[in-house]
Protein backbone atom coordinates (compact mmCIF):
# COMPACT_ATOMS: atom_id res chain seq x y z
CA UNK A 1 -0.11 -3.91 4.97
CA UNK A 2 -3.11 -4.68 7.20
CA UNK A 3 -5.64 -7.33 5.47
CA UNK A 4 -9.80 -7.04 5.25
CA UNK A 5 -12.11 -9.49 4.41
CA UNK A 6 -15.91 -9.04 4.62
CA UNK A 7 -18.21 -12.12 4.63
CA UNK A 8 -22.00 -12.84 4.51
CA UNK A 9 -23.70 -16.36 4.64
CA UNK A 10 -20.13 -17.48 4.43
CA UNK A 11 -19.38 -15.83 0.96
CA UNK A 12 -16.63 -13.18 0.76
CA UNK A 13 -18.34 -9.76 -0.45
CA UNK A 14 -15.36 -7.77 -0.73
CA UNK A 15 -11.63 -7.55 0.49
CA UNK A 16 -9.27 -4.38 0.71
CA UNK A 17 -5.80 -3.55 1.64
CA UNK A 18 -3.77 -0.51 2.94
CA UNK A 19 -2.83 1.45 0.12
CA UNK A 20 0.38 2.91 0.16
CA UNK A 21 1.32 5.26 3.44
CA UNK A 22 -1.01 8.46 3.53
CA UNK A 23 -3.96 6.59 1.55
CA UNK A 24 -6.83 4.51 2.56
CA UNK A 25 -6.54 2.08 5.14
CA UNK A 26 -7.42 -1.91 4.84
CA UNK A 27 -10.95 -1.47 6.23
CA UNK A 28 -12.12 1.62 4.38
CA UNK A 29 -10.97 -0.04 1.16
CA UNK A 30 -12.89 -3.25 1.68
CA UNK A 31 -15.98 -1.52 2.18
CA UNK A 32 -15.65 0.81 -0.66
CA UNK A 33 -15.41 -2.30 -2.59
CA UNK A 34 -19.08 -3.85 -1.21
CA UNK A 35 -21.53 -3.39 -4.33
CA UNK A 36 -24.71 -3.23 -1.85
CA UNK A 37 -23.55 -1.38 1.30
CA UNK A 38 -27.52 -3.07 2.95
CA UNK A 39 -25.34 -6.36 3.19
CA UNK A 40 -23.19 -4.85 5.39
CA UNK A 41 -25.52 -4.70 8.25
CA UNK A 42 -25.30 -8.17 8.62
CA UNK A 43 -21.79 -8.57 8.06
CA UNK A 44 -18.77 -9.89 9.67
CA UNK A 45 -15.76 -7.71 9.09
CA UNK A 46 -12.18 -9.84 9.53
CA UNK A 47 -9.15 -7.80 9.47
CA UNK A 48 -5.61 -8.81 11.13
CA UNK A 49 -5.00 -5.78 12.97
CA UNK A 50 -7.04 -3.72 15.05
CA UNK A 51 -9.13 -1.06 13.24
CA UNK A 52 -7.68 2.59 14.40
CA UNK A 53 -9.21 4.87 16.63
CA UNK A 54 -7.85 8.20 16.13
CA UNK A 55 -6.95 10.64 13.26
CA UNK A 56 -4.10 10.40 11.18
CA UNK A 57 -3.64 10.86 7.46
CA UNK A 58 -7.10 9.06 7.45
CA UNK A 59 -10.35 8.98 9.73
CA UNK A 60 -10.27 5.89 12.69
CA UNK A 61 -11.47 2.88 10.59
CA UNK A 62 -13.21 2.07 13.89
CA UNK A 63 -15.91 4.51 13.30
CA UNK A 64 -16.61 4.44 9.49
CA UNK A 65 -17.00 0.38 10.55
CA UNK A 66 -19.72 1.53 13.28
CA UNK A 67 -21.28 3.92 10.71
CA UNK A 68 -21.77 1.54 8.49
CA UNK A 69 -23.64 -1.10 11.35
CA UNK A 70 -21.35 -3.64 10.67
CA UNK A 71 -22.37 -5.89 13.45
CA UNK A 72 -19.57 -8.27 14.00
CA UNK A 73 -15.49 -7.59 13.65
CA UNK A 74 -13.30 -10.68 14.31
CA UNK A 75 -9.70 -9.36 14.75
CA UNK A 76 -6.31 -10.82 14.35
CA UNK A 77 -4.23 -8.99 16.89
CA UNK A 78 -4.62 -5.77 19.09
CA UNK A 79 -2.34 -2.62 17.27
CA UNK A 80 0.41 -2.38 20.34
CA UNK A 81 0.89 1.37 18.70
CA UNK A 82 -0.20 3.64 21.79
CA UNK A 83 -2.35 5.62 19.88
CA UNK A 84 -4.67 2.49 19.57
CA UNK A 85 -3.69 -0.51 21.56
CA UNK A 86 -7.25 -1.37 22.51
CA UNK A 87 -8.99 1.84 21.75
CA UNK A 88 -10.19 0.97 18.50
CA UNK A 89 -11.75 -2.10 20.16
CA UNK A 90 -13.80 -0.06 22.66
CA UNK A 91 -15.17 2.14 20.33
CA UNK A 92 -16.70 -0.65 18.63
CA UNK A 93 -17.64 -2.50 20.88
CA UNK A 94 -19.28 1.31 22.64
CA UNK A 95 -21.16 1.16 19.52
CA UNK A 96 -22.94 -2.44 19.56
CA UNK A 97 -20.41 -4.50 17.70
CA UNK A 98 -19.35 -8.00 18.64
CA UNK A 99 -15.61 -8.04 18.73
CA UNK A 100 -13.57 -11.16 18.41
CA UNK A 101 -9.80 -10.54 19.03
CA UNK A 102 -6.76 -13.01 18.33
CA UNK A 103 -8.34 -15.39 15.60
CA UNK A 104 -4.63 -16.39 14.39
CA UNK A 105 -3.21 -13.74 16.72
CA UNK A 106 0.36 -15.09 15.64
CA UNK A 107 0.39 -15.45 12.28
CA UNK A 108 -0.97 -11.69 12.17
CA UNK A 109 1.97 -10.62 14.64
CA UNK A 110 4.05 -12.48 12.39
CA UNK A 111 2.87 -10.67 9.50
CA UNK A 112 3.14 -6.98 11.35
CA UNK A 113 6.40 -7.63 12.97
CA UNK A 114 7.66 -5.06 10.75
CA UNK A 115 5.18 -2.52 12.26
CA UNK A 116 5.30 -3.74 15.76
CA UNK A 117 9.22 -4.07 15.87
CA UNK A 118 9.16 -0.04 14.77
CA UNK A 119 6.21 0.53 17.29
CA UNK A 120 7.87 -1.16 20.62
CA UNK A 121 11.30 -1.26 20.13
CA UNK A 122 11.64 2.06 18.36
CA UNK A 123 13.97 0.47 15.39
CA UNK A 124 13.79 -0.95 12.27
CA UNK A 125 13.21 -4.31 11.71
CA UNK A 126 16.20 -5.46 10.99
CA UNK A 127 17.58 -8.52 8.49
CA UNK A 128 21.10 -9.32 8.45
CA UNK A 129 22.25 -10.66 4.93
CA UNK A 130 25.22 -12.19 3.86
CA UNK A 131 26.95 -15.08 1.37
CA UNK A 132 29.91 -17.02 3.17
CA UNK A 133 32.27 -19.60 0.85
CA UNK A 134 32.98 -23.08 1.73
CA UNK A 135 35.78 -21.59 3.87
CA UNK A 136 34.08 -19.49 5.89
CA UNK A 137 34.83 -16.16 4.14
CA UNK A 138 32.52 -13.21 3.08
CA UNK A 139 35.21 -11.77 0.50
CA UNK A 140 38.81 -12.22 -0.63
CA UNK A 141 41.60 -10.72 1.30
CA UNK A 142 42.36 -7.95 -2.42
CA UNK A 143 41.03 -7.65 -5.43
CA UNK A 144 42.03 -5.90 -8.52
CA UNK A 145 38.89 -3.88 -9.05
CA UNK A 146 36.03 -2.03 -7.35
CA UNK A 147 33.07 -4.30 -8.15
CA UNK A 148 31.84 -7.10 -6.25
CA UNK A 149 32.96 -10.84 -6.37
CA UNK A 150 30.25 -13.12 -6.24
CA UNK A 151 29.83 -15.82 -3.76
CA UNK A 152 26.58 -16.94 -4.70
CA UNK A 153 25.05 -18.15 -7.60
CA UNK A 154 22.73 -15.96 -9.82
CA UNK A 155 19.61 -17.40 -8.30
CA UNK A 156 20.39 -16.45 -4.77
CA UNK A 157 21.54 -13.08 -5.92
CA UNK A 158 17.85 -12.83 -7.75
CA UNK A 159 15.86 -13.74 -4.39
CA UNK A 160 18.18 -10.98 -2.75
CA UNK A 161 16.83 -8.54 -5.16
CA UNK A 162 13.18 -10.05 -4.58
CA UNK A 163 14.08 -8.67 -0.83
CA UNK A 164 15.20 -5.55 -1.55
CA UNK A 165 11.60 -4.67 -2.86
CA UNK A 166 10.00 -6.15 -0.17
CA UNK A 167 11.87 -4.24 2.39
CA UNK A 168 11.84 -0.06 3.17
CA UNK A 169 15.60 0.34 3.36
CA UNK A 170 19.19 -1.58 2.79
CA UNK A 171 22.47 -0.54 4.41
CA UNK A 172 26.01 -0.54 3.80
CA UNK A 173 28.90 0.99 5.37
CA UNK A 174 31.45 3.07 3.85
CA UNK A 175 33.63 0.42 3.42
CA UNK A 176 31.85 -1.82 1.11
CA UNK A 177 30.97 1.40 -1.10
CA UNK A 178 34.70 1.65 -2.17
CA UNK A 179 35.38 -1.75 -2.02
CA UNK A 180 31.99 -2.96 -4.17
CA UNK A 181 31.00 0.03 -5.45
CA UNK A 182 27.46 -1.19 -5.18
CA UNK A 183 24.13 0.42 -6.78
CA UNK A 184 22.08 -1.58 -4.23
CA UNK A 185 19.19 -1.71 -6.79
CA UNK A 186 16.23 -3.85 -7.44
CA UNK A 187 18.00 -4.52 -11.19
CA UNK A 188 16.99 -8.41 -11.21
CA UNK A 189 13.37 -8.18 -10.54
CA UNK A 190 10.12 -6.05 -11.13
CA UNK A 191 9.98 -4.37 -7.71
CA UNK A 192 10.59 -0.76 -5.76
CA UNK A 193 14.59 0.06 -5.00
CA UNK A 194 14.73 0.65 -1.79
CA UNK A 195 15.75 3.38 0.41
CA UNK A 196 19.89 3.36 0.33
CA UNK A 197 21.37 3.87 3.49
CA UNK A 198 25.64 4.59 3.72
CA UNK A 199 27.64 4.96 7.38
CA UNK A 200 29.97 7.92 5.88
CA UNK A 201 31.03 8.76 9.31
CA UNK A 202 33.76 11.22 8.05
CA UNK A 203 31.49 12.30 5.55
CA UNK A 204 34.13 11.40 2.75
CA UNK A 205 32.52 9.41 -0.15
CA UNK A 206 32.68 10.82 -3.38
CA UNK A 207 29.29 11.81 -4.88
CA UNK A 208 30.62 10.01 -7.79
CA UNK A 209 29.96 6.37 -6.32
CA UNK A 210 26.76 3.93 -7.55
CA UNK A 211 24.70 4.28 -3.96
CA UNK A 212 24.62 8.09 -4.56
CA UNK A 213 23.07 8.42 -8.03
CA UNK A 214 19.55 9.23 -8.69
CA UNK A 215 18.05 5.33 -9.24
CA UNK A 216 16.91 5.53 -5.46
CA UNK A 217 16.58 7.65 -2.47
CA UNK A 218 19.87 7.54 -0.57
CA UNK A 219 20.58 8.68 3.08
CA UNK A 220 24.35 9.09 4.38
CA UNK A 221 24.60 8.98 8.07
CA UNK A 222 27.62 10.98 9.08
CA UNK A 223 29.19 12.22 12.86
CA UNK A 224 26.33 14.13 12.60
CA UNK A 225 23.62 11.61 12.49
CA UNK A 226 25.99 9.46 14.67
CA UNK A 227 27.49 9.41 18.20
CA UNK A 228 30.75 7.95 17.56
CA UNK A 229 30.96 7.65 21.54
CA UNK A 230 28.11 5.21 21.67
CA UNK A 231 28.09 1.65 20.02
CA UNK A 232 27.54 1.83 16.41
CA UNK A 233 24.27 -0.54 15.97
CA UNK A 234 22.56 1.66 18.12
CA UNK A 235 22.98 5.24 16.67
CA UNK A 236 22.42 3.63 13.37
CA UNK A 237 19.06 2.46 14.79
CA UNK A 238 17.96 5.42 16.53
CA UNK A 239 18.71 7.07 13.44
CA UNK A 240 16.75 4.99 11.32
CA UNK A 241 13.80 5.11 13.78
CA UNK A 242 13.75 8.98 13.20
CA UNK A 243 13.99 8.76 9.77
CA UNK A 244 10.96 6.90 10.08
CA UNK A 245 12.18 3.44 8.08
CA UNK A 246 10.48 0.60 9.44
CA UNK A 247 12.47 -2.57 7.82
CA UNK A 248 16.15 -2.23 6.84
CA UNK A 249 18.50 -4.99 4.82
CA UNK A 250 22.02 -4.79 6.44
CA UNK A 251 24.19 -5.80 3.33
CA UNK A 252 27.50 -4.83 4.74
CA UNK A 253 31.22 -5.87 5.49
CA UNK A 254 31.57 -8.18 8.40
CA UNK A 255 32.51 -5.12 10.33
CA UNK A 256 29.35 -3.64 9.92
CA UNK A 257 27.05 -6.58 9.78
CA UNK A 258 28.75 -7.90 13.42
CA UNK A 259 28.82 -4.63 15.47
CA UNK A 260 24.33 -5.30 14.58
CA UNK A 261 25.19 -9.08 15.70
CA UNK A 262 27.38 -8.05 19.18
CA UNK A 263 24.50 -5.66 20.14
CA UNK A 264 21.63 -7.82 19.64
CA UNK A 265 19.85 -5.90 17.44
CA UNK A 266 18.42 -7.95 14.38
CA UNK A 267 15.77 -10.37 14.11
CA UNK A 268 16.58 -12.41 10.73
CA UNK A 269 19.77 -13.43 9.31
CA UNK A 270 19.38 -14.74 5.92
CA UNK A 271 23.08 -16.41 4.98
CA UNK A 272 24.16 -17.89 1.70
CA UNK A 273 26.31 -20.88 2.03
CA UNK A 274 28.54 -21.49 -1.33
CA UNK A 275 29.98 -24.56 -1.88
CA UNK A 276 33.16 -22.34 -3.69
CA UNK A 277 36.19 -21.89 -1.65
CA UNK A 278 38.22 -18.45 -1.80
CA UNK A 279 41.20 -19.43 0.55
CA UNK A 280 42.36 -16.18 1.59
CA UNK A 281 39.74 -13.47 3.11
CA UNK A 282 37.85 -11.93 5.18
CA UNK A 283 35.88 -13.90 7.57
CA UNK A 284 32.11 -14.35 7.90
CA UNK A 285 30.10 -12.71 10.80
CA UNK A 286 30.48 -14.58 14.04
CA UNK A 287 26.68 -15.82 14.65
CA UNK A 288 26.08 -17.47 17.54
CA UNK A 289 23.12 -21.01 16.99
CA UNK A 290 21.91 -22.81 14.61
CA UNK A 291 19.32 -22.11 11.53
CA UNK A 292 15.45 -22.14 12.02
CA UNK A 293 15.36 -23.43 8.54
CA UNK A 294 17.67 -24.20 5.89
CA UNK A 295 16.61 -23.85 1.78
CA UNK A 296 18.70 -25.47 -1.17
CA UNK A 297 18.68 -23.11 -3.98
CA UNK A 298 20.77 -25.00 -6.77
CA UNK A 299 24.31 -25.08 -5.56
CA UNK A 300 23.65 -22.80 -2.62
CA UNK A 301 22.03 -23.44 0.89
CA UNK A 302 20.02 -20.52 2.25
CA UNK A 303 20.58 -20.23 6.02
CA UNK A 304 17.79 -18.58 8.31
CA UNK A 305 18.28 -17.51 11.72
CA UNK A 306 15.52 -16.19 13.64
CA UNK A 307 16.25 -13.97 16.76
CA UNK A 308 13.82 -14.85 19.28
């Protein structure tokens, strides 16, 4: 979501934010919130992404901001989409307005990385997510039931929910859907489920499984979706990408979770360290570094890798 904040004589007048896809867009909603549009002529308009230029679901932002006289626009960071990337910029600047571009240029990029990540590498942002023991496994070697066993403690598993909301989409393979049986839900928090994404290659899950009832959206990618010829990651991106999902969670098996790592295509890991041991099972992801950061969260230590 793209930020706006309108000032005069140093006081904020009115803020806005996109609304969800197909509504109003950061801009349009900040000035709709102004209670005396006359300020506006001697406003300064900040927003942390370039104002569009062209038609979409909405009118360009660029020209209901001319419209309006706004006479000065400080951006945070130029949209790299190609149907802006700059354009938005001229028009304003065609129409009188002072333009100021890259006031905290990388904490806006850092904040759209979802949107440019979709934009330039034609993908999904993608976060890998896993919980390892104290032995360096993921799961145990057999178990007696479908249903998963639980590595972390409950208040890891809550901030995991906490990202499901926050994110468009969260994988599995087919694997960990007979193995976990998984509903891959937002159950421990107030938030959207997201969209549920299973590789069924062979197309052979049972509809009778937790991914595939009605709680969320679910896509299985199949032979069809997939070029089993080509590496794995990168069907499952291009996929994705025409699909149109912007940020996915990859909450797989270590199969599925390392062919993403061997291709190079993720940009966070977020990994659970347990202090419990399980002796016998399958091993964590092979990951490559060492953490950006690393959070205590009661007996567990969250790990985060950043993929420059």
């Amino acid at each position: 979501m793209v930020g706006c904040v309108i000032v005069v004589n140093d006081q904020i007048i009115a803020e806005g934010y996109t609304s969800p896809y197909g509504g109003s867009h950061a801009e349009v909603n900040a000035i709709k919130a102004v209670k005396d549009v006359s300020l506006l002529s001697k406003a300064t308009l900040y927003v942390t992404l370039e104002p569009c230029s062209h038609f979409g679901k909405t009118p360009p932002c660029s020209d209901l901001i001319s419209a309006h006289k706004i006479p000065r626009v400080v951006i945070g960071c130029i949209d790299e989409h190609d149907k802006v990337c700059g354009k938005g910029i001229a028009k304003l600047k065609a129409a009188g307005c002072e333009v100021i571009v890259g006031v905290l240029e990388a904490e806006c990029k850092a904040h759209h990385k979802r949107f440019f990540t979709y934009h330039t590498k034609k993908r999904p942002y993608i976060i890998l997510k896993w919980a390892e023991s104290n032995d360096g496994f993921i799961a145990p070697r057999s178990k007696s039931e479908a249903k998963p066993v639980w590595i972390s403690n409950i208040y890891s598993r809550q901030l995991v929910h906490q990202w499901r909301a926050e994110e468009q989409a969260i994988l599995v393979g087919a694997n960990t859907v007979v193995q976990d049986n998984p509903s891959l839900t937002t159950r421990e928090v107030k938030g959207a489920n997201p969209i549920r994404v299973v590789i069924d290659l062979k197309n052979s899950l049972a509809e009778s499984y937790q991914v595939f009832n009605s709680d969320a959206k679910t896509i299985r990618l199949t032979s069809k979706d997939i070029d089993t010829h080509h590496p794995l990651a990168s069907e499952v991106c291009k996929a994705l990408y025409t699909q149109h999902i912007t940020s996915v969670i990859i909450e797989g098996g270590q199969k599925t979770i390392q062919a993403f790592i061997d291709e190079n295509l993720w940009d966070e890991a977020r990994v659970f360290s347990s202090q419990i041991n399980i002796k016998d099972g399958v091993l964590k992801p092979k990951l490559k570094g060492i953490p950006n950061s690393k959070t205590p969260i009661v007996s567990d230590s969250l790990n985060l890798f950043i993929n420059d």
